[in-house]
N, C-alpha and C. Protein backbone atom coordinates (compact mmCIF):
# COMPACT_ATOMS: atom_id res chain seq x y z
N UNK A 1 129.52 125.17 73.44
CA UNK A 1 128.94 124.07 72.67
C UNK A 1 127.93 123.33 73.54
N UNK A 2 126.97 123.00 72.93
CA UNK A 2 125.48 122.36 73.55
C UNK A 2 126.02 120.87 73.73
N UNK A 3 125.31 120.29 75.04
CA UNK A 3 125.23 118.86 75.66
C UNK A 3 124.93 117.65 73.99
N UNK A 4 123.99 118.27 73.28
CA UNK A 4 123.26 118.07 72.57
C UNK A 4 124.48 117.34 71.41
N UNK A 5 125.22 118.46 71.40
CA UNK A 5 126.22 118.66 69.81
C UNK A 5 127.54 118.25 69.88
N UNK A 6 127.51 117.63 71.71
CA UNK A 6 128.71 117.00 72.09
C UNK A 6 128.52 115.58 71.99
N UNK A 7 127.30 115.23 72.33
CA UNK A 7 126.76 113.95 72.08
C UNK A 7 127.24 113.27 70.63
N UNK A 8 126.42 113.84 69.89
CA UNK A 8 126.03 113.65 68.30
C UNK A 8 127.36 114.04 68.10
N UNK A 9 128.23 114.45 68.38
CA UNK A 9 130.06 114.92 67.70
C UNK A 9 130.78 113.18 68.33
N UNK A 10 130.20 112.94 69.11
CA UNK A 10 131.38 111.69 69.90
C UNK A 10 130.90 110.19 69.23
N UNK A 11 129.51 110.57 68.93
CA UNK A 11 128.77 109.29 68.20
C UNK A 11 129.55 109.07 67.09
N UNK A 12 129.00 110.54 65.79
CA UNK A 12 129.88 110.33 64.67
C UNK A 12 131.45 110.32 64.82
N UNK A 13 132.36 110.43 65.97
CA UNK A 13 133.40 110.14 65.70
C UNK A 13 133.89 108.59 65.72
N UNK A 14 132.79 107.89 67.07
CA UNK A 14 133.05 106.58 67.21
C UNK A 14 132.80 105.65 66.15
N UNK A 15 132.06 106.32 64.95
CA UNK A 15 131.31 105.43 64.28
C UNK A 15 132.39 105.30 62.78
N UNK A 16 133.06 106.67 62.81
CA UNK A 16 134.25 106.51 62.04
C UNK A 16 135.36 106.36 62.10
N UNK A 17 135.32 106.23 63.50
CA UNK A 17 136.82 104.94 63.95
C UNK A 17 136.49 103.77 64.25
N UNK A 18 135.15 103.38 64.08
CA UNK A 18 134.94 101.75 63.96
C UNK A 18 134.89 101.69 62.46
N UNK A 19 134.56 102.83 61.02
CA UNK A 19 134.94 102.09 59.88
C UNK A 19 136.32 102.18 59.74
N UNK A 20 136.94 102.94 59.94
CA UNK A 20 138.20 103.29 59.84
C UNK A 20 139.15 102.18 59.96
N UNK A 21 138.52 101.53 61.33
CA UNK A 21 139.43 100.49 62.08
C UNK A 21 139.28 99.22 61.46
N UNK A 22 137.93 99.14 60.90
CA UNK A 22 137.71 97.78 60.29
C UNK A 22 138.36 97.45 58.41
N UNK A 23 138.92 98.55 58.59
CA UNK A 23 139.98 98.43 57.23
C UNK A 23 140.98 97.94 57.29
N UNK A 24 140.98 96.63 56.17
CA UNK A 24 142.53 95.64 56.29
C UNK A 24 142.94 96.31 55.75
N UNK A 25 144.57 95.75 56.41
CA UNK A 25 145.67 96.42 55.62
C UNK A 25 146.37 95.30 54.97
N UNK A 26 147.69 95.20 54.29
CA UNK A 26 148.43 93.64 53.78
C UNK A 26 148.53 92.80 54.50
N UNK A 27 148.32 92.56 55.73
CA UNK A 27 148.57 91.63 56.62
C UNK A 27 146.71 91.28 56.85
N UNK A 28 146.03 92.05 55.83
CA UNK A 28 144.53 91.15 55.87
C UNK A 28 143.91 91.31 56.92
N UNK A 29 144.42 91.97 58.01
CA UNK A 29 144.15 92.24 59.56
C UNK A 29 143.34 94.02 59.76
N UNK A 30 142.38 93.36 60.33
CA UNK A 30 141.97 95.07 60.45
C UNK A 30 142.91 96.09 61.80
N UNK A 31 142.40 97.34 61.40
CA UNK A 31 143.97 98.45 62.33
C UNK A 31 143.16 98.12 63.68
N UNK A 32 142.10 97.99 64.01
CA UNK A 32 141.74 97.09 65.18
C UNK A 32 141.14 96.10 65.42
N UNK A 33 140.52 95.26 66.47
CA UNK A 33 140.37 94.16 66.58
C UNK A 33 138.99 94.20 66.20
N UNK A 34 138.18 93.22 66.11
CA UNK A 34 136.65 93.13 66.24
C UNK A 34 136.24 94.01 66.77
N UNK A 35 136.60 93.15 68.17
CA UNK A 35 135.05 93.20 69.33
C UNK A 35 135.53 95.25 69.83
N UNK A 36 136.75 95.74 69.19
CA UNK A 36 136.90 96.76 69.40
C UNK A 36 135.98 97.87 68.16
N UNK A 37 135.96 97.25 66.77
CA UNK A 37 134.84 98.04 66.07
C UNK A 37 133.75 97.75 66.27
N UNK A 38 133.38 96.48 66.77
CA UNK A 38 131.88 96.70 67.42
C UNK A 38 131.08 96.93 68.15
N UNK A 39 132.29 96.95 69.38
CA UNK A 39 131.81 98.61 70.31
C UNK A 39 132.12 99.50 69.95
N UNK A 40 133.15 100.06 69.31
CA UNK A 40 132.53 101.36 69.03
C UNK A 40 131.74 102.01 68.35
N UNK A 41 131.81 100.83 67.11
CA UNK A 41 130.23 101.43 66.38
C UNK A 41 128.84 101.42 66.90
N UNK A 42 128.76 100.11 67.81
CA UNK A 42 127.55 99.99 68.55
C UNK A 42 127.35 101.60 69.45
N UNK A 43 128.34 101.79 70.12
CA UNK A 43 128.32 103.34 71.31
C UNK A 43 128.09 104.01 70.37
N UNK A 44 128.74 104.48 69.17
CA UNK A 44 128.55 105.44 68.45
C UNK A 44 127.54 106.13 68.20
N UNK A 45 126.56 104.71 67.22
CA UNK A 45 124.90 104.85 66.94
C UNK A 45 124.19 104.99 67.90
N UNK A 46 124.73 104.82 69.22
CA UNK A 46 123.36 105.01 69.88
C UNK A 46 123.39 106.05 70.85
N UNK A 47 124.82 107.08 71.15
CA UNK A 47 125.26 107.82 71.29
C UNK A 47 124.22 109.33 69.91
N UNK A 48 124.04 108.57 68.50
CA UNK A 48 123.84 109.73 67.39
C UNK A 48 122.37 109.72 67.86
N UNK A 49 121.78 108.09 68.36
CA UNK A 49 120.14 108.42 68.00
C UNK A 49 119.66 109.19 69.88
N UNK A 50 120.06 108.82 70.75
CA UNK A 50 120.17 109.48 72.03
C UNK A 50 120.34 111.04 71.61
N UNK A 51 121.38 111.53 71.59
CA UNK A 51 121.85 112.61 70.92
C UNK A 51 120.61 113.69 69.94
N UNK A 52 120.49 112.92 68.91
CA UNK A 52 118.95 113.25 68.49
C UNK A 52 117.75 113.27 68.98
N UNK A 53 117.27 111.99 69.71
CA UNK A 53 116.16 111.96 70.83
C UNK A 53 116.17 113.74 71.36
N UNK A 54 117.35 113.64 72.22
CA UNK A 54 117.20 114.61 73.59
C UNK A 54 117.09 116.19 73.24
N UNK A 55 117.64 116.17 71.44
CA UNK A 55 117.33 117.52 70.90
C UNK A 55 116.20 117.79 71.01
N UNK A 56 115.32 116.46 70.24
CA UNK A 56 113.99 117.20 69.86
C UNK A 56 113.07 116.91 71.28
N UNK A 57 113.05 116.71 72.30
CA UNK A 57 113.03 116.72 73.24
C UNK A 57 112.62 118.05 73.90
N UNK A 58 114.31 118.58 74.32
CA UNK A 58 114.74 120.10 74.41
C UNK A 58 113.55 120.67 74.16
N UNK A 59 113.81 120.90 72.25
CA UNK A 59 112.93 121.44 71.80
C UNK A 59 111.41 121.61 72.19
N UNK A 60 110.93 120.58 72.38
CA UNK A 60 109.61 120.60 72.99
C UNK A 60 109.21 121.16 74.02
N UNK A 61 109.96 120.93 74.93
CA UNK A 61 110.02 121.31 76.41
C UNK A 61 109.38 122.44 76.20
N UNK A 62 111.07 123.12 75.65
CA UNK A 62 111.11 125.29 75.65
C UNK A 62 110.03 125.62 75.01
N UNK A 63 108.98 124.87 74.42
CA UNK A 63 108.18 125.59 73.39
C UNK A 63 107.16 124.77 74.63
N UNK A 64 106.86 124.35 75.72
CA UNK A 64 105.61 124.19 76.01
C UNK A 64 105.08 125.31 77.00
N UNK A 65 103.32 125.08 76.90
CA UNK A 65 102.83 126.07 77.84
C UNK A 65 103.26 126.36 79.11
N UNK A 66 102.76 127.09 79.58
CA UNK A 66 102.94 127.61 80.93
C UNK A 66 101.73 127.74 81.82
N UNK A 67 100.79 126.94 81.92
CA UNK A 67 99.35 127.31 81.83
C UNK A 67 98.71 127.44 83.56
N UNK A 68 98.19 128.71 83.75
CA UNK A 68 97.96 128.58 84.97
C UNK A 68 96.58 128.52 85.51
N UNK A 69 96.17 128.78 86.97
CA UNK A 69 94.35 128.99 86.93
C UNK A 69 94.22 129.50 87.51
N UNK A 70 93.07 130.33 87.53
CA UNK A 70 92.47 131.97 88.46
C UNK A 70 91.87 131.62 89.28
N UNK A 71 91.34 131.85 89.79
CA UNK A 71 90.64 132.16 91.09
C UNK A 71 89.42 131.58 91.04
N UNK A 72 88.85 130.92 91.72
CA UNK A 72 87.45 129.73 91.69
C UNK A 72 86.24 130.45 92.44
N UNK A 73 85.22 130.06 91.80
CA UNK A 73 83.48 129.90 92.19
C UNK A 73 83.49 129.32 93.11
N UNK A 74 83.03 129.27 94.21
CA UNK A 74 82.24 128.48 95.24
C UNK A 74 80.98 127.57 94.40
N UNK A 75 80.82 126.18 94.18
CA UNK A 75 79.47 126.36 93.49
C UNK A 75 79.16 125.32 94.80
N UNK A 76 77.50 126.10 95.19
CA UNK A 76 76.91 125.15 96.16
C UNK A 76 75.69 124.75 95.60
N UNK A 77 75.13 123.41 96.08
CA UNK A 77 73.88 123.00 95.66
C UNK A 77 74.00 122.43 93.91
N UNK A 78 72.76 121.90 93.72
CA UNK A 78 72.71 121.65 92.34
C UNK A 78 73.38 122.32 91.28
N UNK A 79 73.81 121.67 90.29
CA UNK A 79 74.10 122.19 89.38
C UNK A 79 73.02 122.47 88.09
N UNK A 80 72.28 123.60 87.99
CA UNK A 80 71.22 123.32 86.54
C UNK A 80 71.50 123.82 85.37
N UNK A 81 72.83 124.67 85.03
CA UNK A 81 73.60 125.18 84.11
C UNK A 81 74.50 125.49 83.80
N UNK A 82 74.86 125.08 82.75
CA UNK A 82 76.87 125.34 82.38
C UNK A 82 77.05 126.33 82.89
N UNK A 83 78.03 126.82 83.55
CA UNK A 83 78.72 127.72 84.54
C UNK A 83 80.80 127.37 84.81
N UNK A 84 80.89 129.16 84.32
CA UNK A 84 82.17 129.01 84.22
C UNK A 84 82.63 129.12 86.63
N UNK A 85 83.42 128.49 86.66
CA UNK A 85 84.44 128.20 87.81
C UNK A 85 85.21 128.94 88.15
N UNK A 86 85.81 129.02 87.04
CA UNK A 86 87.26 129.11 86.90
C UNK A 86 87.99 130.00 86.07
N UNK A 87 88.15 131.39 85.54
CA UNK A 87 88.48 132.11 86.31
C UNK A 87 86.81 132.97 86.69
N UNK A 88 86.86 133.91 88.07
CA UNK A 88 85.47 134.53 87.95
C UNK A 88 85.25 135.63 87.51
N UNK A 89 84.39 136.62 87.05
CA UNK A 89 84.35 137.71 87.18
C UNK A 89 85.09 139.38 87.79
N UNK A 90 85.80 139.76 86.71
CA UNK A 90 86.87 140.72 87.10
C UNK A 90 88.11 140.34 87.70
N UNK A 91 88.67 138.96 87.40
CA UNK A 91 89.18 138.50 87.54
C UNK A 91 90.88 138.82 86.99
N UNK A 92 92.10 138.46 87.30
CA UNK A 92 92.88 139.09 86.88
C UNK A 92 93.94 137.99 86.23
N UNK A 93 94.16 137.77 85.00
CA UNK A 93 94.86 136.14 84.69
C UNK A 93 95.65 136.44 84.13
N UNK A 94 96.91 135.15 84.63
CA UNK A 94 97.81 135.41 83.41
C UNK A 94 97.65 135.10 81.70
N UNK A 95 98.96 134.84 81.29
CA UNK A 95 98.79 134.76 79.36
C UNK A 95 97.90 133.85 79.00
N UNK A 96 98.61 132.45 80.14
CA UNK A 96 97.57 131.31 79.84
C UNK A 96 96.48 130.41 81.07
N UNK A 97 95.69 130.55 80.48
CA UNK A 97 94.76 130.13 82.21
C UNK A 97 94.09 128.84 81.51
N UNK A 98 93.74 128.17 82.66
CA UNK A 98 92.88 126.83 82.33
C UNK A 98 91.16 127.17 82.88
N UNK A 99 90.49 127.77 81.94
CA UNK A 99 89.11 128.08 81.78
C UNK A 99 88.17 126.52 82.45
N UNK A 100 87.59 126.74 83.34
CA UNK A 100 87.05 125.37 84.10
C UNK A 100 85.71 126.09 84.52
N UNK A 101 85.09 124.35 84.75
CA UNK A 101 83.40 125.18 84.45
C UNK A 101 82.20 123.29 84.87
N UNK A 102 81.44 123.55 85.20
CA UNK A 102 80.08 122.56 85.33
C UNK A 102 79.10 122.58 84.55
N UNK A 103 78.50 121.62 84.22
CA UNK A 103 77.63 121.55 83.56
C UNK A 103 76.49 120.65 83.82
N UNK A 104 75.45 120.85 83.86
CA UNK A 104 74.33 119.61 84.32
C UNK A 104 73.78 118.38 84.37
N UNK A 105 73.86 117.42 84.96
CA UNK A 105 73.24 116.17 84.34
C UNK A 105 72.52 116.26 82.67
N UNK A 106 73.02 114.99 82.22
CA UNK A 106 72.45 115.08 80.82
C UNK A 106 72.51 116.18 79.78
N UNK A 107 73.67 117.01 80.16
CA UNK A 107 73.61 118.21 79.27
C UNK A 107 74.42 117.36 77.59
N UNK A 108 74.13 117.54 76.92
CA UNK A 108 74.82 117.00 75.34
C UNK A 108 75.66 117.87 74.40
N UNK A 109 75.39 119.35 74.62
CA UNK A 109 75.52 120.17 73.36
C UNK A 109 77.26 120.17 73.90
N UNK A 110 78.13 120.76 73.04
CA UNK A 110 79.48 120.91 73.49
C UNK A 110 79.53 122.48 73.58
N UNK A 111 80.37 122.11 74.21
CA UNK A 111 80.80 123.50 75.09
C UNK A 111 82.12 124.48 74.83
N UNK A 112 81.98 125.85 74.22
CA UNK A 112 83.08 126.85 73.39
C UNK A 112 83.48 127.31 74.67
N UNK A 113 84.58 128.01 74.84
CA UNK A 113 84.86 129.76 75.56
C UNK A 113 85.52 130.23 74.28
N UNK A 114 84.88 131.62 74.31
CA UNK A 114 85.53 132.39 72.93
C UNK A 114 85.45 133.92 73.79
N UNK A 115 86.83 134.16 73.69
CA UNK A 115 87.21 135.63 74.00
C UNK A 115 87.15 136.42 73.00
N UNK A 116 86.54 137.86 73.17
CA UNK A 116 86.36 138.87 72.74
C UNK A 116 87.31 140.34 73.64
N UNK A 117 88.53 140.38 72.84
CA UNK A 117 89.06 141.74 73.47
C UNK A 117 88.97 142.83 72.92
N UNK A 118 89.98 144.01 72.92
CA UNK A 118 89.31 145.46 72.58
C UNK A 118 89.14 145.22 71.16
N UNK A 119 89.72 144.66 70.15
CA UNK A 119 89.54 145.01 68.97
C UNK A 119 88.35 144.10 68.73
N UNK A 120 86.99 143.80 69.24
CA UNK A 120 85.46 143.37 69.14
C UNK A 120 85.21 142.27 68.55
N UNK A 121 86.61 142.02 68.01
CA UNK A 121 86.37 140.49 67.77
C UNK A 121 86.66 139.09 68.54
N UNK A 122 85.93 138.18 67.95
CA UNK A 122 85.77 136.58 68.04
C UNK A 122 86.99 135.70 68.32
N UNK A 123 87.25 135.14 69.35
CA UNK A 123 88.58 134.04 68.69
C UNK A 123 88.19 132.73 69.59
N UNK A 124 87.91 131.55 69.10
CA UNK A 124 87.32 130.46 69.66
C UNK A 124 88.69 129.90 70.29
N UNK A 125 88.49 129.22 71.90
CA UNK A 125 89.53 128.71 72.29
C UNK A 125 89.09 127.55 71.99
N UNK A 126 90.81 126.68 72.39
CA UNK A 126 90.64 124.98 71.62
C UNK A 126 92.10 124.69 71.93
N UNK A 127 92.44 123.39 72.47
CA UNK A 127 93.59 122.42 73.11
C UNK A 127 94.28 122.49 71.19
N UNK A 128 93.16 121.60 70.83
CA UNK A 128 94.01 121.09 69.40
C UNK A 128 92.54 121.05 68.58
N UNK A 129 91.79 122.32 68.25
CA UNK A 129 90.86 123.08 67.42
C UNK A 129 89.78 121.99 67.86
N UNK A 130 89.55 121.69 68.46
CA UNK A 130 88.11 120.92 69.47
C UNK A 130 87.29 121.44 70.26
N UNK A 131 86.43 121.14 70.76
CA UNK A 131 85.65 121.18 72.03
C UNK A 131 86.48 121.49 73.19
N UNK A 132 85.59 122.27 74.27
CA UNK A 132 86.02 121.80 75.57
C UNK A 132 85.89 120.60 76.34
N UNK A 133 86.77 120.28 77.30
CA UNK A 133 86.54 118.93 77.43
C UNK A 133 85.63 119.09 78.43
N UNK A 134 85.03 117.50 78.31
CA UNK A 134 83.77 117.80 79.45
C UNK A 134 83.90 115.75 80.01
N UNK A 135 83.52 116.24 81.46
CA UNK A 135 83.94 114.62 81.78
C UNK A 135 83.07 114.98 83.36
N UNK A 136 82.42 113.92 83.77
CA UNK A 136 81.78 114.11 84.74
C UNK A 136 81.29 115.12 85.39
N UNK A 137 80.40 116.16 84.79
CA UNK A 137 80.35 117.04 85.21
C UNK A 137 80.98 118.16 85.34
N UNK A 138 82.13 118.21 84.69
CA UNK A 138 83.13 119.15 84.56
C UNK A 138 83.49 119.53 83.46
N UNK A 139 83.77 121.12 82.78
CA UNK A 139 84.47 120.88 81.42
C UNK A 139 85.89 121.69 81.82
N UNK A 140 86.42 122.05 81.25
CA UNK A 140 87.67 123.12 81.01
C UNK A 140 88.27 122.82 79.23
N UNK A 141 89.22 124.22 79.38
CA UNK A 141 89.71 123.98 78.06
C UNK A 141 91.16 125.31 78.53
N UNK A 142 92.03 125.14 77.87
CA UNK A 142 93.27 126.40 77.87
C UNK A 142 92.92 127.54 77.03
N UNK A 143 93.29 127.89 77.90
CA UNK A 143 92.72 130.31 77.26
C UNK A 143 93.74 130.72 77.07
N UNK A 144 93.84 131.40 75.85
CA UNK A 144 95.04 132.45 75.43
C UNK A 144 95.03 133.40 75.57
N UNK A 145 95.89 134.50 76.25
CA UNK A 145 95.40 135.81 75.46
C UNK A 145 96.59 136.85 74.99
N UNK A 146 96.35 137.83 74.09
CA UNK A 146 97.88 138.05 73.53
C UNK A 146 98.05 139.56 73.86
N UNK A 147 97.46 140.36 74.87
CA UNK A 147 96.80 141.73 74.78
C UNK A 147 98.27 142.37 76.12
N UNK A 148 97.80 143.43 75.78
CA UNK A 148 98.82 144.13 77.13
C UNK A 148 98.22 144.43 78.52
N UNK A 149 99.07 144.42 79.27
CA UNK A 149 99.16 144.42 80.65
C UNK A 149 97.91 145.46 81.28
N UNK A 150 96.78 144.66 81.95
CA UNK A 150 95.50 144.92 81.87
C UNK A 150 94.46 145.31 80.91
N UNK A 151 94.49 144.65 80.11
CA UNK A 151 93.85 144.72 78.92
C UNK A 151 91.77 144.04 79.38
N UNK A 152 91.16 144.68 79.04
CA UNK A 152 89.86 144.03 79.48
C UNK A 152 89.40 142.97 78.53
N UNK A 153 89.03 141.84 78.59
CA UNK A 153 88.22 140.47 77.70
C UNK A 153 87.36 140.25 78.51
N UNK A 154 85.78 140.24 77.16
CA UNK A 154 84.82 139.58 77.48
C UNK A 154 85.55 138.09 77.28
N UNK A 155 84.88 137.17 78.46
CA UNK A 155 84.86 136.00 78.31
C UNK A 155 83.79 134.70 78.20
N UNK A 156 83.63 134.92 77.22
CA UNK A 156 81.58 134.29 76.66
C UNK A 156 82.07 132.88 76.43
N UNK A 157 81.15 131.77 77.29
CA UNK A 157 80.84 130.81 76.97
C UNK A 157 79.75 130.16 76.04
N UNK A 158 79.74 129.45 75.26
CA UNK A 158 78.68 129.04 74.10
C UNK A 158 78.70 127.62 74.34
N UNK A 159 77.09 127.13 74.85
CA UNK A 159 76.87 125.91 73.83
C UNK A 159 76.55 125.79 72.59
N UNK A 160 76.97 124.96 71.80
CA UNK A 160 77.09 124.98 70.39
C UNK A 160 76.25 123.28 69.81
N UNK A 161 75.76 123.77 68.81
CA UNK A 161 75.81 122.41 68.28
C UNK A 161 76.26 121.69 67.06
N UNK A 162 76.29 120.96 66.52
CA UNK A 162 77.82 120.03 65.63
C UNK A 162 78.14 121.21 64.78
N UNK A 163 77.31 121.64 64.07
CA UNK A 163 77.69 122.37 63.05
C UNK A 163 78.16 123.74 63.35
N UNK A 164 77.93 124.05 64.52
CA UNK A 164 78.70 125.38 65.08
C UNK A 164 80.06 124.66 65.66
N UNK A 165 79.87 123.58 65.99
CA UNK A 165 81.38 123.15 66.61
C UNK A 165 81.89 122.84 65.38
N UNK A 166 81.43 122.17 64.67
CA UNK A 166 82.79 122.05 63.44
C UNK A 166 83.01 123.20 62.69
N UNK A 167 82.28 124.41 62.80
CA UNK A 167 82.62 125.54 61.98
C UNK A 167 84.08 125.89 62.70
N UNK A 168 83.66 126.00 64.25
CA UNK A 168 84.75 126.83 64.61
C UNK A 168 86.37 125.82 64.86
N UNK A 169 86.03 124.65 64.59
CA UNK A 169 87.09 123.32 64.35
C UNK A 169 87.76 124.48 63.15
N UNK A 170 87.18 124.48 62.26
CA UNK A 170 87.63 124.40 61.14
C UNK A 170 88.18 125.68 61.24
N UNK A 171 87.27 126.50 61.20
CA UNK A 171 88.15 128.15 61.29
C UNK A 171 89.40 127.86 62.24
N UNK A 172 89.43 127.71 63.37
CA UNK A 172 90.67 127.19 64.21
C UNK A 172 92.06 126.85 63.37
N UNK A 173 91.23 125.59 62.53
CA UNK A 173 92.41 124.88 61.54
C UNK A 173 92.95 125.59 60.49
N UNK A 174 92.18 126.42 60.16
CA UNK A 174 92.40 127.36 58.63
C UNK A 174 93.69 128.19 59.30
N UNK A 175 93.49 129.37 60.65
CA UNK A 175 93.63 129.70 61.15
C UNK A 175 95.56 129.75 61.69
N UNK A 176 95.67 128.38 61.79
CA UNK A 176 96.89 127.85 62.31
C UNK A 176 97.62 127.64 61.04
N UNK A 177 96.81 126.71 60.20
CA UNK A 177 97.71 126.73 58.67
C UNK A 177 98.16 127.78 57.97
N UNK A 178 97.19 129.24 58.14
CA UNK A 178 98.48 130.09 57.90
C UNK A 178 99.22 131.02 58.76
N UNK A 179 99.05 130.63 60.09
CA UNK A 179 99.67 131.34 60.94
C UNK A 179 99.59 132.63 61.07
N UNK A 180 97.53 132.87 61.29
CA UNK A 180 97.21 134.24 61.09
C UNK A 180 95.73 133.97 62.25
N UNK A 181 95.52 134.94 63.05
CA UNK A 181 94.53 134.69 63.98
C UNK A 181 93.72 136.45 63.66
N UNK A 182 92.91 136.46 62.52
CA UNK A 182 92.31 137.57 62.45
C UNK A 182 91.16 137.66 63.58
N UNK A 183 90.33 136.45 64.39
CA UNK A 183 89.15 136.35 65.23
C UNK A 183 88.28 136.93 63.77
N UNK A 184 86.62 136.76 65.06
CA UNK A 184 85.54 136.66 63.86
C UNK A 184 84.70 137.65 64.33
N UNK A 185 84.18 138.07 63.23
CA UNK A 185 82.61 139.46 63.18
C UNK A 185 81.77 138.59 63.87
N UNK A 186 80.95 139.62 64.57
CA UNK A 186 79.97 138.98 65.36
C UNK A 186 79.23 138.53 64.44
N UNK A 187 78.53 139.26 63.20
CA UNK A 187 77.71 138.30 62.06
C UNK A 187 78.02 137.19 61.80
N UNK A 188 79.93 136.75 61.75
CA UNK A 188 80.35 135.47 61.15
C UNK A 188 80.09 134.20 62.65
N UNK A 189 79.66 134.32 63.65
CA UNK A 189 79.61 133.35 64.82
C UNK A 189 78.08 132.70 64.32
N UNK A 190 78.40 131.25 64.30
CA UNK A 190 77.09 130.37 63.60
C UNK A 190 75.82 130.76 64.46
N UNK A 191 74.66 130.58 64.02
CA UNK A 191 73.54 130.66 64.04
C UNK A 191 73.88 128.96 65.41
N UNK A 192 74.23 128.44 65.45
CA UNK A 192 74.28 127.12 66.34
C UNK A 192 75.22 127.09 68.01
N UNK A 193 75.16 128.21 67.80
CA UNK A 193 76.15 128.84 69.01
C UNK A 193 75.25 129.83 69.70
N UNK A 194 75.20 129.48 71.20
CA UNK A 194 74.19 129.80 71.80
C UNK A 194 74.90 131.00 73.11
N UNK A 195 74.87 131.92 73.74
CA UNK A 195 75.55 132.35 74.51
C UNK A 195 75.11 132.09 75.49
N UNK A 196 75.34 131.43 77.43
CA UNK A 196 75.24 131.19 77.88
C UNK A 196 75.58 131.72 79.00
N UNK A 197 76.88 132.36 79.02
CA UNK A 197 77.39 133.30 80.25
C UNK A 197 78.87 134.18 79.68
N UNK A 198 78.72 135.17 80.30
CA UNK A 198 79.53 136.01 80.13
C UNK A 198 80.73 136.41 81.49
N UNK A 199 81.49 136.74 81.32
CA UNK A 199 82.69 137.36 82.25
C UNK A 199 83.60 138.68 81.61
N UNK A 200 83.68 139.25 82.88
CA UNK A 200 84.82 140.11 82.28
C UNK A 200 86.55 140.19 82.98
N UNK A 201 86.88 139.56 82.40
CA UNK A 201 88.74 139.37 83.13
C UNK A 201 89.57 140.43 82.33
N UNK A 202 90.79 140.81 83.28
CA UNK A 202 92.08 141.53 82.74
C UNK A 202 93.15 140.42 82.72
N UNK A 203 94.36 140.75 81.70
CA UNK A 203 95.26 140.67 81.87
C UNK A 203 96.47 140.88 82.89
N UNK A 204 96.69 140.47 83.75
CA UNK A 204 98.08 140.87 84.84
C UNK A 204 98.94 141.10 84.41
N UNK A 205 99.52 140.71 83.12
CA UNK A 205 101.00 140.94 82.80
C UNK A 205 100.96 141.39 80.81
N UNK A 206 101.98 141.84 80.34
CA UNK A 206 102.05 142.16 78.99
C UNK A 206 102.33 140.89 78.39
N UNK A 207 101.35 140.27 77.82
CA UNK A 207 101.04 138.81 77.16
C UNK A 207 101.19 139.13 75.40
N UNK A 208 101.59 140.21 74.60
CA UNK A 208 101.65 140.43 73.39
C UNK A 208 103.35 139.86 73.17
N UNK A 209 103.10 138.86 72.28
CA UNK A 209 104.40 138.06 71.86
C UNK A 209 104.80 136.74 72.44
N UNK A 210 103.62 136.05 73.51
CA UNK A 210 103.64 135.09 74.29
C UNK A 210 103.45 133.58 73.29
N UNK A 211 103.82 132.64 73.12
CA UNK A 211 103.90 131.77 72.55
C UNK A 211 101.97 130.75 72.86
């Protein structure tokens, strides 16, 4: 029996021996005292909502990423173009990597990575179906990939502009709502999506079934 279900079992028991207890009998007297049903009902409830807390909790935990990062660029001197970092060229990553990268003074457009593996299609990466983030000169974003153990991915970066970023927002969102990731024909990638640099990374480990 789970920490979890021992909790939430001792709550609801305390909470029905504080009603239990607070029942008169002919003598008008409850089978215990007060300040004894109102600790235990007080422990009880907060014993059920603790108890609940730490489930969904749990839950979260076991279901979060694992996210790691490859192997880095040296970048020296100026920066005059978005440029991926992070992982480099022939590079070897696990399921989930943190894709990191520079970009130039005053650059505006937002910034995709969209992997292409053997089956030639499209799949836009995204935290929570957004942009990559970009903050002083820096962007990154988390990379998935679901392929087997050395599997080859192009890894193409795109600046985009609004309407290529909200296309692929949206495909993202469609995407998740039915819990189907077909990726996209090269015809279907917007006219507002610009390609900028390319990579080619493997897989290290069998990533098919990875959360």
């Amino acid at each position: 029996m789970s920490t979890k279900i021992i909790i939430l079992s001792i709550g609801v028991l305390l909470v029905l021996i504080a009603i239990l207890g607070n029942i008169k009998g002919k003598s008008d007297k409850g089978i215990l005292s007060s300040k004894l049903v109102l600790s235990f009902g007080i422990i009880g409830v907060l014993m059920i909502i603790y108890g609940s807390y730490s489930s969904e909790l749990i839950n979260y935990n076991t279901q979060m990423e694992q996210v790691s990062i490859g192997n880095k660029l040296k970048i020296e001197g100026p920066v005059e173009t978005v440029k991926v970092v992070s992982p480099i060229d022939k590079d070897s990553v696990d399921c989930r990597i943190l894709t990191m990268g520079v970009y130039p003074k005053g650059h505006k457009k937002d910034i995709w990575v969209i992997i292409r593996p053997t089956d030639d299609r499209y799949y836009p990466q995204s935290d929570h179906t957004n942009t990559s983030y970009k903050r002083d000169g820096e962007w990154q974003v988390v990379t998935r990939f679901g392929g087997d153990l050395g599997e080859p991915y192009d890894l193409i970066i795109y600046e985009t502009d609004a309407s290529a970023s909200s296309f692929f927002s949206a495909t993202i969102a469609k995407w998740k709502e039915v819990d189907d990731y077909p990726g996209l024909q090269l015809a279907e990638m917007p006219a507002g999506a610009k390609e900028v640099e390319r990579l080619v990374i493997y897989t290290r480990k069998n990533c098919r079934g990875v959360f």
